[in-house]
C-alpha atoms as a PDB file:
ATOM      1  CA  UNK A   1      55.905  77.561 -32.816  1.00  0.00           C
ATOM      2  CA  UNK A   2      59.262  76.842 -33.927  1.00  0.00           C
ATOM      3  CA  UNK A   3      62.355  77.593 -32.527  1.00  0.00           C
ATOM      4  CA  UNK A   4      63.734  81.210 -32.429  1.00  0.00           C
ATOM      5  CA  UNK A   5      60.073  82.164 -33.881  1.00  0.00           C
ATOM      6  CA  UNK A   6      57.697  84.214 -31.458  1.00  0.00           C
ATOM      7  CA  UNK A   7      54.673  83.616 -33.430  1.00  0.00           C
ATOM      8  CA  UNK A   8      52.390  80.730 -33.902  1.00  0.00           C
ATOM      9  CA  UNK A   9      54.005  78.890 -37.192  1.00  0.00           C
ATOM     10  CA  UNK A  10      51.010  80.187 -39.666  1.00  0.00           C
ATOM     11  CA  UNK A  11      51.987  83.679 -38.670  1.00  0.00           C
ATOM     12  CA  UNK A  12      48.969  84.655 -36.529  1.00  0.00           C
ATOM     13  CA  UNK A  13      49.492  86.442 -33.160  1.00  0.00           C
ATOM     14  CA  UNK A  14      49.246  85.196 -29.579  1.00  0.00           C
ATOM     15  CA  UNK A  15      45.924  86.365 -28.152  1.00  0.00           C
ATOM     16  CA  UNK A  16      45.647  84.060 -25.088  1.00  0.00           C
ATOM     17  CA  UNK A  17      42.088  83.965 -25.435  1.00  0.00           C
ATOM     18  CA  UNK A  18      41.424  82.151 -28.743  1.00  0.00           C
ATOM     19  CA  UNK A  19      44.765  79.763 -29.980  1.00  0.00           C
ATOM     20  CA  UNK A  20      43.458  79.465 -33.004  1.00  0.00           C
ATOM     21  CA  UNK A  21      46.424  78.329 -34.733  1.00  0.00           C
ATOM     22  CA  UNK A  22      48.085  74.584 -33.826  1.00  0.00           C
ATOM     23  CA  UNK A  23      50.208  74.771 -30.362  1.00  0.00           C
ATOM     24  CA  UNK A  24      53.482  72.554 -30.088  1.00  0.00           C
ATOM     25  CA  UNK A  25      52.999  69.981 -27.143  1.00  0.00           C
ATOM     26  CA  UNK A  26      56.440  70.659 -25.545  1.00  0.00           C
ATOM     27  CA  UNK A  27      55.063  74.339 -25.622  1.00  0.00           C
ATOM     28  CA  UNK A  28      52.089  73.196 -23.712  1.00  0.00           C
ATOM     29  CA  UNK A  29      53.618  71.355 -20.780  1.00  0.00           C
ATOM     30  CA  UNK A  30      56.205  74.445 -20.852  1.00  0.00           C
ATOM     31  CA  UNK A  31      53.352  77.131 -20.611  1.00  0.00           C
ATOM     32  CA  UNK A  32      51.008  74.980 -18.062  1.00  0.00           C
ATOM     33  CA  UNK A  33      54.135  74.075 -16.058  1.00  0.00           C
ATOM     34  CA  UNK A  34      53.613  70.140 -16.255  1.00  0.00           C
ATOM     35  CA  UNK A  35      55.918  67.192 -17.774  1.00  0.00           C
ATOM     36  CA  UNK A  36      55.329  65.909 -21.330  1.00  0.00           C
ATOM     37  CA  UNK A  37      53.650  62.708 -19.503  1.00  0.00           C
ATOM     38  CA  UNK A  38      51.227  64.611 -17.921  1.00  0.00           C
ATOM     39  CA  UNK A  39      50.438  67.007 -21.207  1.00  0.00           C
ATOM     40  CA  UNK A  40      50.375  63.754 -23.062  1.00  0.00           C
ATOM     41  CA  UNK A  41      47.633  62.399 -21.060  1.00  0.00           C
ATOM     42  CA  UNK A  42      45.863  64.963 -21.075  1.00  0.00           C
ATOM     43  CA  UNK A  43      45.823  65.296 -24.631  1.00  0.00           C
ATOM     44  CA  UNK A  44      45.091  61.546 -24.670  1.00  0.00           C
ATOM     45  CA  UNK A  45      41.622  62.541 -23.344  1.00  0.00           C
ATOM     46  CA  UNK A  46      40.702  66.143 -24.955  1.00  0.00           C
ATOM     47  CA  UNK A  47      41.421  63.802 -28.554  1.00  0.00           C
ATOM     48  CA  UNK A  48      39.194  60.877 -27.612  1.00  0.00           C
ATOM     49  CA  UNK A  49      36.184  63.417 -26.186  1.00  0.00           C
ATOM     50  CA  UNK A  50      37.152  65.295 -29.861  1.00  0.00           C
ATOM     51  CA  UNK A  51      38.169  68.615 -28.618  1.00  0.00           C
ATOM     52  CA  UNK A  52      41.650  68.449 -30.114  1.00  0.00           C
ATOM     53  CA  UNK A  53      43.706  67.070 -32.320  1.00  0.00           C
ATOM     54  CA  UNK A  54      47.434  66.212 -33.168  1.00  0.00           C
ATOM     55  CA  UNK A  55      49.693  66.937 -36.132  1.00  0.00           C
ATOM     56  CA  UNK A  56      53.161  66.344 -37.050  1.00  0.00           C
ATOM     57  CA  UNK A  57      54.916  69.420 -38.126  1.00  0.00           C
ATOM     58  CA  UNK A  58      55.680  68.996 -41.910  1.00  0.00           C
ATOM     59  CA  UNK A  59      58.770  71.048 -42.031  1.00  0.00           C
ATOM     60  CA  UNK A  60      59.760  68.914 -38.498  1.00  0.00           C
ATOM     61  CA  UNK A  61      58.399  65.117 -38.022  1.00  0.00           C
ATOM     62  CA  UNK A  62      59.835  65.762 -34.533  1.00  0.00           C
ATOM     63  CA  UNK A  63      57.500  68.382 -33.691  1.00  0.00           C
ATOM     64  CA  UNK A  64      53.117  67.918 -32.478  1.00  0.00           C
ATOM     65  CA  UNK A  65      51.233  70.451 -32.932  1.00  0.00           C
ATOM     66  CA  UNK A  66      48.063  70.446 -31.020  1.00  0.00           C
ATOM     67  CA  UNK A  67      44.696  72.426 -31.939  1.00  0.00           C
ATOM     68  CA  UNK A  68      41.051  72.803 -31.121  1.00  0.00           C
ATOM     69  CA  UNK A  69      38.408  71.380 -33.048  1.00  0.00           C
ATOM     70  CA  UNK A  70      34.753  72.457 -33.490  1.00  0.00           C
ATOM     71  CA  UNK A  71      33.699  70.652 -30.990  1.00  0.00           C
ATOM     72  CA  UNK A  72      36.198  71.929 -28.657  1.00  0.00           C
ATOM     73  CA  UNK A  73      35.330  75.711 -29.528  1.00  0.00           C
ATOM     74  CA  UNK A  74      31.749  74.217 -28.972  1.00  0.00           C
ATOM     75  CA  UNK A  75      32.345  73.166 -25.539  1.00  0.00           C
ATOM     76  CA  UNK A  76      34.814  76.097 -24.268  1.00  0.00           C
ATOM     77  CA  UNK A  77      32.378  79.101 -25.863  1.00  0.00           C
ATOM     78  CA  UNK A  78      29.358  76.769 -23.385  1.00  0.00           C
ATOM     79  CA  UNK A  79      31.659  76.867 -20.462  1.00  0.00           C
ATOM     80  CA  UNK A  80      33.298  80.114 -20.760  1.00  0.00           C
ATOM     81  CA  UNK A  81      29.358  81.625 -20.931  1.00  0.00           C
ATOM     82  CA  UNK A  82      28.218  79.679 -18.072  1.00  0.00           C
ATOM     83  CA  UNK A  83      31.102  81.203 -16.212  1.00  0.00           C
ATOM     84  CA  UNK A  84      30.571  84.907 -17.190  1.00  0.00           C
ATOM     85  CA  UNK A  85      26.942  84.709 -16.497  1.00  0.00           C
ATOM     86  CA  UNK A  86      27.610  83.291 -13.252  1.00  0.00           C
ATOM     87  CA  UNK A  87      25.131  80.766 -13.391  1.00  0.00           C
ATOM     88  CA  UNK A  88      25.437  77.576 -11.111  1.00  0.00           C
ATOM     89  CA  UNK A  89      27.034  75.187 -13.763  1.00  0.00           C
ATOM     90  CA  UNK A  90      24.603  71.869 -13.921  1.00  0.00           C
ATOM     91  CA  UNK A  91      26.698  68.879 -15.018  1.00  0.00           C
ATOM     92  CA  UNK A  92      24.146  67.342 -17.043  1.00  0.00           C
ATOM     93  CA  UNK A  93      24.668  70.083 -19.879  1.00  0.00           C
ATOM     94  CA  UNK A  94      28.517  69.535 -19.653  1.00  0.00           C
ATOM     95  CA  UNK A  95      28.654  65.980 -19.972  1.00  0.00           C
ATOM     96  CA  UNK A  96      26.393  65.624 -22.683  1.00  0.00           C
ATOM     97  CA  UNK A  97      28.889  67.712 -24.539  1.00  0.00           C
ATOM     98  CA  UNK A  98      31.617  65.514 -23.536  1.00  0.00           C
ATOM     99  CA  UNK A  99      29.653  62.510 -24.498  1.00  0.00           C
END
């Protein structure tokens, strides 16, 4: 997102349940209600597990955008099923996807 735009910056829409497109980091912390320090390390660990990853904006080397990667849309489609089916989550299958 840049600023004064409402949309993601490749123009798709704000669904909440898929961000599909790359999120800014300051829009992150903003939206989860945390510091940039805590966002940061957070991000720190979603990148080294693989489930994100970081870009400069190329219009504004000031700006990170953050998005999932296959893995990540891997591991959050396996979660967000276990959830919905209500099953007892085992934490065998969810840390061999972390691993």
């Amino acid at each position: 997102m840049h600023a004064g735009s409402d949309g993601p910056p490749n123009g798709g829409s704000h669904d909440g349940a898929s961000a599909a497109y790359p999120a800014p980091v300051r829009g992150l912390a903003s939206a989860l209600n945390v510091g940039k320090p805590a966002i940061t390390r957070a991000l720190d660990t979603l990148s080294r597990l693989g489930f994100v990853q970081r870009r400069r904006d190329p219009k504004d080397g000031r700006n990170v955008f953050v998005e999932r990667t296959e893995k990540g849309d891997a591991f959050l489609d396996m979660l967000g099923s276990t959830i919905l089916q209500g099953d007892v989550i085992e934490q065998r299958p969810i840390l061999a996807a972390v691993s």
